[in-house]
C-alpha atoms as a PDB file:
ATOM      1  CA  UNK A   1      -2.251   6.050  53.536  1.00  0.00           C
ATOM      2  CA  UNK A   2      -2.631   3.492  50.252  1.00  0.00           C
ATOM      3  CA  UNK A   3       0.110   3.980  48.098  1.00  0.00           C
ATOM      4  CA  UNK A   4      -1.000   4.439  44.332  1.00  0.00           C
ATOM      5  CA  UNK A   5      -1.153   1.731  42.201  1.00  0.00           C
ATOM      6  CA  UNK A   6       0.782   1.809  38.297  1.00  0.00           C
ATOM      7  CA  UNK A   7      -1.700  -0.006  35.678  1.00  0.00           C
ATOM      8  CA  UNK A   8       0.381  -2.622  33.828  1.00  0.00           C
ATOM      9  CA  UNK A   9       0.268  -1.539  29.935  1.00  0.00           C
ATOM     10  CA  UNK A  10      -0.115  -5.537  29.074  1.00  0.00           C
ATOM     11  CA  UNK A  11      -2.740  -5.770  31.304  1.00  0.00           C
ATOM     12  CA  UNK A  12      -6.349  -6.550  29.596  1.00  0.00           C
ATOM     13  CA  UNK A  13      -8.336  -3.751  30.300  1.00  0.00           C
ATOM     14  CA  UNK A  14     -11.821  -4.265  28.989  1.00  0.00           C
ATOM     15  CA  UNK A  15     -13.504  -7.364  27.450  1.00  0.00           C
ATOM     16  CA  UNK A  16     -13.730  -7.352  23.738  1.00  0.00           C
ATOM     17  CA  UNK A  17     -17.679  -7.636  23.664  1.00  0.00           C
ATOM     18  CA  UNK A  18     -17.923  -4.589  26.300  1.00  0.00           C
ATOM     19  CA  UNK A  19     -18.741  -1.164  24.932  1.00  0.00           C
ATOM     20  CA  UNK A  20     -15.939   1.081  24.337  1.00  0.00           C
ATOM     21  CA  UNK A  21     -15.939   4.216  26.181  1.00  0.00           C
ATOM     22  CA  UNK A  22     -16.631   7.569  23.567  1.00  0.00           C
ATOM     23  CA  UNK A  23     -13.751  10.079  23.787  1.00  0.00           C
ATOM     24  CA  UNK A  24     -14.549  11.994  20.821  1.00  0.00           C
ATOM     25  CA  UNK A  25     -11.989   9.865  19.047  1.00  0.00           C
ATOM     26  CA  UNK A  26     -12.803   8.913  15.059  1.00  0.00           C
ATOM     27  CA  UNK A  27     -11.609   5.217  14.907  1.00  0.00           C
ATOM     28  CA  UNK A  28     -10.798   3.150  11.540  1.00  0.00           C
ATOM     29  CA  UNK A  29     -10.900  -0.886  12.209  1.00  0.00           C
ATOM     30  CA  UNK A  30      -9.501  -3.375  10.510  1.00  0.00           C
ATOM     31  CA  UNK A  31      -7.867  -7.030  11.182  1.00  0.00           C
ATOM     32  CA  UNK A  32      -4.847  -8.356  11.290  1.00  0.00           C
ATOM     33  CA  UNK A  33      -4.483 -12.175  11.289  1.00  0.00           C
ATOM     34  CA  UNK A  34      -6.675 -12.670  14.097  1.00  0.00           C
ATOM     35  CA  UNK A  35      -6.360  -9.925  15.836  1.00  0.00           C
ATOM     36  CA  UNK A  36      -9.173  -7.254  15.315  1.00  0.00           C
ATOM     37  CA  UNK A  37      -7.906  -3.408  15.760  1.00  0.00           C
ATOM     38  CA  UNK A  38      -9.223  -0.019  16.125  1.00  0.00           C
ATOM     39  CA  UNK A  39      -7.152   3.034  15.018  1.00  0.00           C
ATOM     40  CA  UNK A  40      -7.651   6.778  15.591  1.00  0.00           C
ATOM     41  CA  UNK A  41      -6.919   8.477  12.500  1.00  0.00           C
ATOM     42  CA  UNK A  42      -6.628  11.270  14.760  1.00  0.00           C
ATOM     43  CA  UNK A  43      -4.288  11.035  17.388  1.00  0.00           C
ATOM     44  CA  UNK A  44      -2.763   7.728  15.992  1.00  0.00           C
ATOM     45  CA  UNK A  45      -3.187   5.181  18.998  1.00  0.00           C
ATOM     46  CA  UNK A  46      -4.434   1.888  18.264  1.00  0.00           C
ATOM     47  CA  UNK A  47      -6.751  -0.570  20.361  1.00  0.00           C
ATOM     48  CA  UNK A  48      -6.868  -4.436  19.836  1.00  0.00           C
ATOM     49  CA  UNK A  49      -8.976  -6.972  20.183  1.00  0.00           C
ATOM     50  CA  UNK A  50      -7.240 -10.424  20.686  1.00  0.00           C
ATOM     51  CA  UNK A  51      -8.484 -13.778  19.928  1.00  0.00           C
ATOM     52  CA  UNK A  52      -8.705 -13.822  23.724  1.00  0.00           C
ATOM     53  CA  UNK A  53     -11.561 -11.802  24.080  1.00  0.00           C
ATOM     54  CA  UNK A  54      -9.969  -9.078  25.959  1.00  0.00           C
ATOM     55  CA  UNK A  55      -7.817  -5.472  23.764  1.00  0.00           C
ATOM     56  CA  UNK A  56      -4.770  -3.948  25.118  1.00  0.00           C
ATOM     57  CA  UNK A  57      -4.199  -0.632  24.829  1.00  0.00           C
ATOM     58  CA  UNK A  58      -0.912   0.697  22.991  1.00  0.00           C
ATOM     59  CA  UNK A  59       0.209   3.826  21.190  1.00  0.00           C
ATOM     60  CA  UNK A  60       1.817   3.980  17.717  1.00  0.00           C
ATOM     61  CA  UNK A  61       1.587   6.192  14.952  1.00  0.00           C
ATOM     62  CA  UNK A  62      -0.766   6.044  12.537  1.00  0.00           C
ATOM     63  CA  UNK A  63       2.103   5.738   9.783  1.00  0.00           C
ATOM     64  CA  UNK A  64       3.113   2.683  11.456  1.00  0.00           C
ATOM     65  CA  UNK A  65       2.760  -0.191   9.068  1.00  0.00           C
ATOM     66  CA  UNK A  66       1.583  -4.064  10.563  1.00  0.00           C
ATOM     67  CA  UNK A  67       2.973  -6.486   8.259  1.00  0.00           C
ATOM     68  CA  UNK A  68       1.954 -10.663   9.298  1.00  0.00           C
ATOM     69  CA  UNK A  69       4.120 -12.682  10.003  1.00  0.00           C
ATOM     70  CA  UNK A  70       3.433 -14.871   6.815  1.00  0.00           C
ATOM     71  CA  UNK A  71       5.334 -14.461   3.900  1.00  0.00           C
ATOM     72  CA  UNK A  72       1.490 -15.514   1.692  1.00  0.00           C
ATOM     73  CA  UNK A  73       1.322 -12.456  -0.707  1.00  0.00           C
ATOM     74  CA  UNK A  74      -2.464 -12.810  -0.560  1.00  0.00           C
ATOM     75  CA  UNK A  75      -2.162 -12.288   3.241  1.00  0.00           C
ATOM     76  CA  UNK A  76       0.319  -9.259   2.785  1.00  0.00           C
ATOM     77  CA  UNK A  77      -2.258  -8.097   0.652  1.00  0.00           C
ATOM     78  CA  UNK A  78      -5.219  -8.152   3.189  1.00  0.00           C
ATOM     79  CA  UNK A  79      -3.709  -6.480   6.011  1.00  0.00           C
ATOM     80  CA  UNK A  80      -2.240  -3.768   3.678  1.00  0.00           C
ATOM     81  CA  UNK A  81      -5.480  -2.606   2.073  1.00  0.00           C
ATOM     82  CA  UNK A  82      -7.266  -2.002   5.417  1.00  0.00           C
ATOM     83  CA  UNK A  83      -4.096   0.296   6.537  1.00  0.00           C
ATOM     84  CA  UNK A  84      -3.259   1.900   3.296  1.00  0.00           C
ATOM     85  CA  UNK A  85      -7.285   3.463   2.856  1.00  0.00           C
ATOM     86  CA  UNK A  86      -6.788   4.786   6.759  1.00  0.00           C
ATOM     87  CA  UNK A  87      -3.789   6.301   5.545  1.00  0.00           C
ATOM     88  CA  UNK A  88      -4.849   8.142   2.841  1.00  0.00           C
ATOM     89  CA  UNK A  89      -8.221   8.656   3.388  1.00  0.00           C
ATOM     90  CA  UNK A  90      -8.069  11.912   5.233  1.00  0.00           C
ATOM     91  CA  UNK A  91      -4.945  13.374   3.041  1.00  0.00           C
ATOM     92  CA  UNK A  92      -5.769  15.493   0.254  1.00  0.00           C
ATOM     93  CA  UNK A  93      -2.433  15.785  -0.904  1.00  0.00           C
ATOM     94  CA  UNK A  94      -1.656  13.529  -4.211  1.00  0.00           C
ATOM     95  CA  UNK A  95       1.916  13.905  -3.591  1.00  0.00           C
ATOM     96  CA  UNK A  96       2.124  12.101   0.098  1.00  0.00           C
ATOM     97  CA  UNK A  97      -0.330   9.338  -0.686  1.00  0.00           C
ATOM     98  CA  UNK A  98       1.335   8.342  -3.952  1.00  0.00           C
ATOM     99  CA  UNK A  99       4.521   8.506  -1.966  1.00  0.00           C
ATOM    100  CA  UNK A 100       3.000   6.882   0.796  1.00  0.00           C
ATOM    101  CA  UNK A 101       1.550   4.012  -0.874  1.00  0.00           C
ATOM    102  CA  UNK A 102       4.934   3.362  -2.403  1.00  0.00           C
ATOM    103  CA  UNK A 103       6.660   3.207   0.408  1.00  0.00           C
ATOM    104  CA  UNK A 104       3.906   0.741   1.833  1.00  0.00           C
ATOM    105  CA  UNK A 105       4.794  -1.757  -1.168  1.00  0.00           C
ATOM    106  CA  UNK A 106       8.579  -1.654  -0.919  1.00  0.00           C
ATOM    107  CA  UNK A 107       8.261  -2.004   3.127  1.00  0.00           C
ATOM    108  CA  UNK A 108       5.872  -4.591   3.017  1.00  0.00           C
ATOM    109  CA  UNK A 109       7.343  -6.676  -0.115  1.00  0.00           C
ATOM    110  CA  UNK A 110      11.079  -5.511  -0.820  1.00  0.00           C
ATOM    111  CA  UNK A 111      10.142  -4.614  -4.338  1.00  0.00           C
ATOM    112  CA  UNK A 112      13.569  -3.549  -6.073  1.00  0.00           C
ATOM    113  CA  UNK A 113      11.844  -0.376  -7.778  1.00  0.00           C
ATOM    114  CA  UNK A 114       7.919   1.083  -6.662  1.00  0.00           C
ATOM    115  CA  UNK A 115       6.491   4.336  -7.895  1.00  0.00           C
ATOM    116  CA  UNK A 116       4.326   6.071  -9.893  1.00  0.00           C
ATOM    117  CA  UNK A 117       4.108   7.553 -13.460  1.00  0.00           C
ATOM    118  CA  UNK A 118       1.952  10.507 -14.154  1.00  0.00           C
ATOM    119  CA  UNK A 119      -0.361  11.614 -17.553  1.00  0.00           C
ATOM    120  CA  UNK A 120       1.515  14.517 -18.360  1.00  0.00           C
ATOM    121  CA  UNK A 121       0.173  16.015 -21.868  1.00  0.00           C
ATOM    122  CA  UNK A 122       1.480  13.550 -23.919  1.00  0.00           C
ATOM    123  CA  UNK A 123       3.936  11.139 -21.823  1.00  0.00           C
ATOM    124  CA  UNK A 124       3.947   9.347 -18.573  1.00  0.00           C
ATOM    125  CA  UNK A 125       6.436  11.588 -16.181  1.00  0.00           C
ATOM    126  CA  UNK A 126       8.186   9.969 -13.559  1.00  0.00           C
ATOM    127  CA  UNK A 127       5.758  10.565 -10.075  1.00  0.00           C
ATOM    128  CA  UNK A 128       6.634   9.597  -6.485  1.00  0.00           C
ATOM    129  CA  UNK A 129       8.778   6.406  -5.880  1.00  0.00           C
ATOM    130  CA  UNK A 130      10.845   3.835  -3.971  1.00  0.00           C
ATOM    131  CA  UNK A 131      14.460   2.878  -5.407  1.00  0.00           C
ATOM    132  CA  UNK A 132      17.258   3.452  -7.592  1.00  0.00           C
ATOM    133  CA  UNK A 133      16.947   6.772  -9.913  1.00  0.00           C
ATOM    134  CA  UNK A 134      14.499   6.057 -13.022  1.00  0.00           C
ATOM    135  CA  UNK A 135      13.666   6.989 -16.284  1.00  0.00           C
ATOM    136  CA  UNK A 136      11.907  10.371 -15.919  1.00  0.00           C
ATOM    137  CA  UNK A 137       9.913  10.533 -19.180  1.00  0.00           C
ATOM    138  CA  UNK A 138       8.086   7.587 -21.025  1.00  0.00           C
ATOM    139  CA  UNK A 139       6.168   8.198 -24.406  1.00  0.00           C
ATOM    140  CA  UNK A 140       3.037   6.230 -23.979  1.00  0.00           C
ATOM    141  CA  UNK A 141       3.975   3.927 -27.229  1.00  0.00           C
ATOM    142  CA  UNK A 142       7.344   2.878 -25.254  1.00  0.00           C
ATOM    143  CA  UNK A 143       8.080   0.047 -23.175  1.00  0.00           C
ATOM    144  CA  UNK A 144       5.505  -1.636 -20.014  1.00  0.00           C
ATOM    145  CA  UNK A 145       4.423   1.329 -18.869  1.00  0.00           C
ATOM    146  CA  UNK A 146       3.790   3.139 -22.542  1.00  0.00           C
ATOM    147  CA  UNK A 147       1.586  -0.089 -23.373  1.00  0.00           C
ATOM    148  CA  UNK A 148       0.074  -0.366 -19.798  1.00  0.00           C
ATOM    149  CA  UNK A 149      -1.501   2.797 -20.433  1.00  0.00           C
ATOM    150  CA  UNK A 150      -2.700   2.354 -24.018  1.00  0.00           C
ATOM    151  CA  UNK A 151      -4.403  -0.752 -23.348  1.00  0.00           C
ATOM    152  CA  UNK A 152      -5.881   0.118 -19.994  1.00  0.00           C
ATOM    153  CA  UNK A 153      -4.767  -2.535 -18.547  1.00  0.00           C
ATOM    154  CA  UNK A 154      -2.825  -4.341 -16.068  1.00  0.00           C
ATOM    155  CA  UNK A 155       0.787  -5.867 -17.587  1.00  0.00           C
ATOM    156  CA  UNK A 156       2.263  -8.185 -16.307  1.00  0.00           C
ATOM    157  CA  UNK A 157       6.130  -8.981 -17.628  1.00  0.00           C
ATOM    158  CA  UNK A 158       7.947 -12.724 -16.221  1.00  0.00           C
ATOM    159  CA  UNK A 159      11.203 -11.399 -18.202  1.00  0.00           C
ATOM    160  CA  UNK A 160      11.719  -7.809 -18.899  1.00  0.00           C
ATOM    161  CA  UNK A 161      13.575  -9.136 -21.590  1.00  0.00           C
ATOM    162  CA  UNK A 162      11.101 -10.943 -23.690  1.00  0.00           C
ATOM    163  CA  UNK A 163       9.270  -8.181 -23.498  1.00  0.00           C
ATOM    164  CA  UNK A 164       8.918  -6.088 -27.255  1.00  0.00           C
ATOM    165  CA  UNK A 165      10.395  -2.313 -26.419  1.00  0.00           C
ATOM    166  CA  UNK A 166      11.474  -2.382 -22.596  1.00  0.00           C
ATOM    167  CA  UNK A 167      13.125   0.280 -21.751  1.00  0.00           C
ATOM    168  CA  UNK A 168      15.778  -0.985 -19.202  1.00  0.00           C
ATOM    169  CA  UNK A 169      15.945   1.951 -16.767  1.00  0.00           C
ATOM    170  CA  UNK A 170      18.030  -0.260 -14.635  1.00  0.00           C
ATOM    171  CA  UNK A 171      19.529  -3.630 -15.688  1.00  0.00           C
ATOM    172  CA  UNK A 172      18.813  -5.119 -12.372  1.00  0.00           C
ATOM    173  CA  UNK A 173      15.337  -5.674 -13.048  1.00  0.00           C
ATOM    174  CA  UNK A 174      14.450  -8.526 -14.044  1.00  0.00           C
ATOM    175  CA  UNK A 175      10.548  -9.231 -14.208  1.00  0.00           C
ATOM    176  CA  UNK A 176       7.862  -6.398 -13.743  1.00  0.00           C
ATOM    177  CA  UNK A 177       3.712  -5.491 -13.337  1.00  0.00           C
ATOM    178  CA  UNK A 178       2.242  -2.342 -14.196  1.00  0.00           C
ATOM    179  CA  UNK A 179      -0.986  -1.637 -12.930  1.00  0.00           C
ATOM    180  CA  UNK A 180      -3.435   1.652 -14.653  1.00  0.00           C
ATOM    181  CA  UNK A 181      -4.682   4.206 -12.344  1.00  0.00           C
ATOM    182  CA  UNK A 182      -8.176   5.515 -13.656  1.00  0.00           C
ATOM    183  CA  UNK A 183     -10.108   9.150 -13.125  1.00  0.00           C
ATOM    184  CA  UNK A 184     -13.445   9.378 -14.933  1.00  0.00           C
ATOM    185  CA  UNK A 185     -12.905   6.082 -17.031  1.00  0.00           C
ATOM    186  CA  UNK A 186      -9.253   7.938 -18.262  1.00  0.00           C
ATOM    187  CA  UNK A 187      -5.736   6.886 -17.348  1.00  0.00           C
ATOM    188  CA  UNK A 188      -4.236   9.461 -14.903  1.00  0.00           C
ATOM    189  CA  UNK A 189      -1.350   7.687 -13.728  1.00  0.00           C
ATOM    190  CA  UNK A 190       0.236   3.872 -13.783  1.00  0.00           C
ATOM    191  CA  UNK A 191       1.886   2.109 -10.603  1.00  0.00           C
ATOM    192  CA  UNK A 192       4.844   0.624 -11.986  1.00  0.00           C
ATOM    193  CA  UNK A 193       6.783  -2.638  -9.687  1.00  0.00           C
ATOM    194  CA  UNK A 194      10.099  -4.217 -10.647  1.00  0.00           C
ATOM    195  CA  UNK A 195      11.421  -6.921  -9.247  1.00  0.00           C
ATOM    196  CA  UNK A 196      15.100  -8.493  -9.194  1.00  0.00           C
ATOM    197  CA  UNK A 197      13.702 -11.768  -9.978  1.00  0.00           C
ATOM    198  CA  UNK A 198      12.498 -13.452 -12.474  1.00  0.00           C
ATOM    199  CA  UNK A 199       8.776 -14.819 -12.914  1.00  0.00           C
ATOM    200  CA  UNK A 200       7.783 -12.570  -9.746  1.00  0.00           C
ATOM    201  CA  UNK A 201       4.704 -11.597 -10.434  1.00  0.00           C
ATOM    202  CA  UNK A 202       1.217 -13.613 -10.561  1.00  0.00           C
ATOM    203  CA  UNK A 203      -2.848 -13.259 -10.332  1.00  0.00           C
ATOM    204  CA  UNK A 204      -2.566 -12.436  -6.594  1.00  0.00           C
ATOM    205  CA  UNK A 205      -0.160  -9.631  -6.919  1.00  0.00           C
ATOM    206  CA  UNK A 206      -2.145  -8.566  -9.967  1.00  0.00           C
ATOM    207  CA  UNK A 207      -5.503  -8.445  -7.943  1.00  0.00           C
ATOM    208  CA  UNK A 208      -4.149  -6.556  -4.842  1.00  0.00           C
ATOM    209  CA  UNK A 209      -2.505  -3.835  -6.571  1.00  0.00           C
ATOM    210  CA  UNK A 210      -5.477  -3.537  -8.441  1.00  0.00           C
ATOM    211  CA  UNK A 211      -7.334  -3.454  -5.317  1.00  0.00           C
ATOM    212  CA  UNK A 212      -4.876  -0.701  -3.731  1.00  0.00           C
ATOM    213  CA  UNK A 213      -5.484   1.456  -6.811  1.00  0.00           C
ATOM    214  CA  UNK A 214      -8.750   1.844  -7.110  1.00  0.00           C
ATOM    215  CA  UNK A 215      -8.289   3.068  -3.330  1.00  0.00           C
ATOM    216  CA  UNK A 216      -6.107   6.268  -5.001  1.00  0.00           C
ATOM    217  CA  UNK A 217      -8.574   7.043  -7.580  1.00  0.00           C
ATOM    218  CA  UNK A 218     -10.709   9.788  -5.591  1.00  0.00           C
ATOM    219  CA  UNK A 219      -7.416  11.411  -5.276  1.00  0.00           C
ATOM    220  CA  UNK A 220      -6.908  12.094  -8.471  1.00  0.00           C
END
């Protein structure tokens, strides 16, 4: 009697250019470096396609975050985008993907401070975040935030303390970008980064939050 036979997990399965099996299975792709990959929004496993023509199969949850192994913002960037609209796509919850999306940045980037500051009548109230405690209430004529929001548009701040009115909820930070979230042409909500270091902030940081934002704005 054959004895039965354990499939290797590394083991290529299927060539790249063969048709995938259905299983009922709703799969997001995007790419990472080189690598092309499939993942089920539903039940979270993920399927690549190498650059050597063949996918492995593997399991991980769909919260899982793939960072490169380049330290290129722009890069970062890329492969974020891609994972952060599979994450929030399906979630109707503005709570979890603001949250979500915060924790995305200060994973991916090491941001000292990440989060979110919400319309609220007539100030920006502190929203979901990554870091040391904040300032909870901003008045929209005070500090990065206050003027990111009346100008409806993205700041960007190479020394906190240059800057005319910055309100130093923490004196660690040193440099900062604050990027506008908009419903229905209005300003809902800003995404607010600070960083330890001086100068850390440029055009490509600028376009990929940008980019990331406008992926929150239907969930407003």
């Amino acid at each position: 009697m054959s004895q039965a036979t354990t499939q290797n997990p590394l083991t290529p399965l299927r060539k790249a250019d063969e048709p995938i099996p259905y299983t009922g299975e709703s799969y997001s792709p995007f790419f990472y470096g080189k690598n092309s990959m499939m993942v089920d929004k539903i039940s979270g496993s993920v399927r690549i396609f190498t650059n050597t023509n063949s996918y492995l199969p593997t399991h991980t949850m769909a919260e899982t975050l793939i960072l490169p192994t380049s330290t290129n913002r722009k890069e970062i960037y890329a492969t974020l985008l891609p994972q952060v609209k599979a994450l929030i796509e399906d979630e109707t919850d503005l709570t979890a993907n603001l949250a979500n999306v915060a924790a995305v940045l200060k994973q991916a980037f090491g941001f000292f401070w990440v989060g979110f500051y919400l319309k609220k009548e007539n100030q920006l109230v502190l929203g979901p975040f990554q870091g040391p405690i904040a300032c909870t209430r901003i008045d929209f004529d005070k500090g990065v935030c206050g003027h990111c929001y009346t100008t409806r548009a993205t700041v960007l701040v190479p020394d906190v303390e240059e800057f005319p009115g910055h309100i130093a909820c923490s004196s660690a930070s040193r440099s900062e970008i604050v990027v506008p979230l908009f419903k229905n042409e209005e300003v809902v909500a800003v995404l607010d980064v600070d960083s330890d270091q001086l100068n850390d902030f440029d055009e490509t940081d600028r376009q990929g939050l940008e980019k990331m934002m406008q992926l929150l704005q239907d969930k407003f």
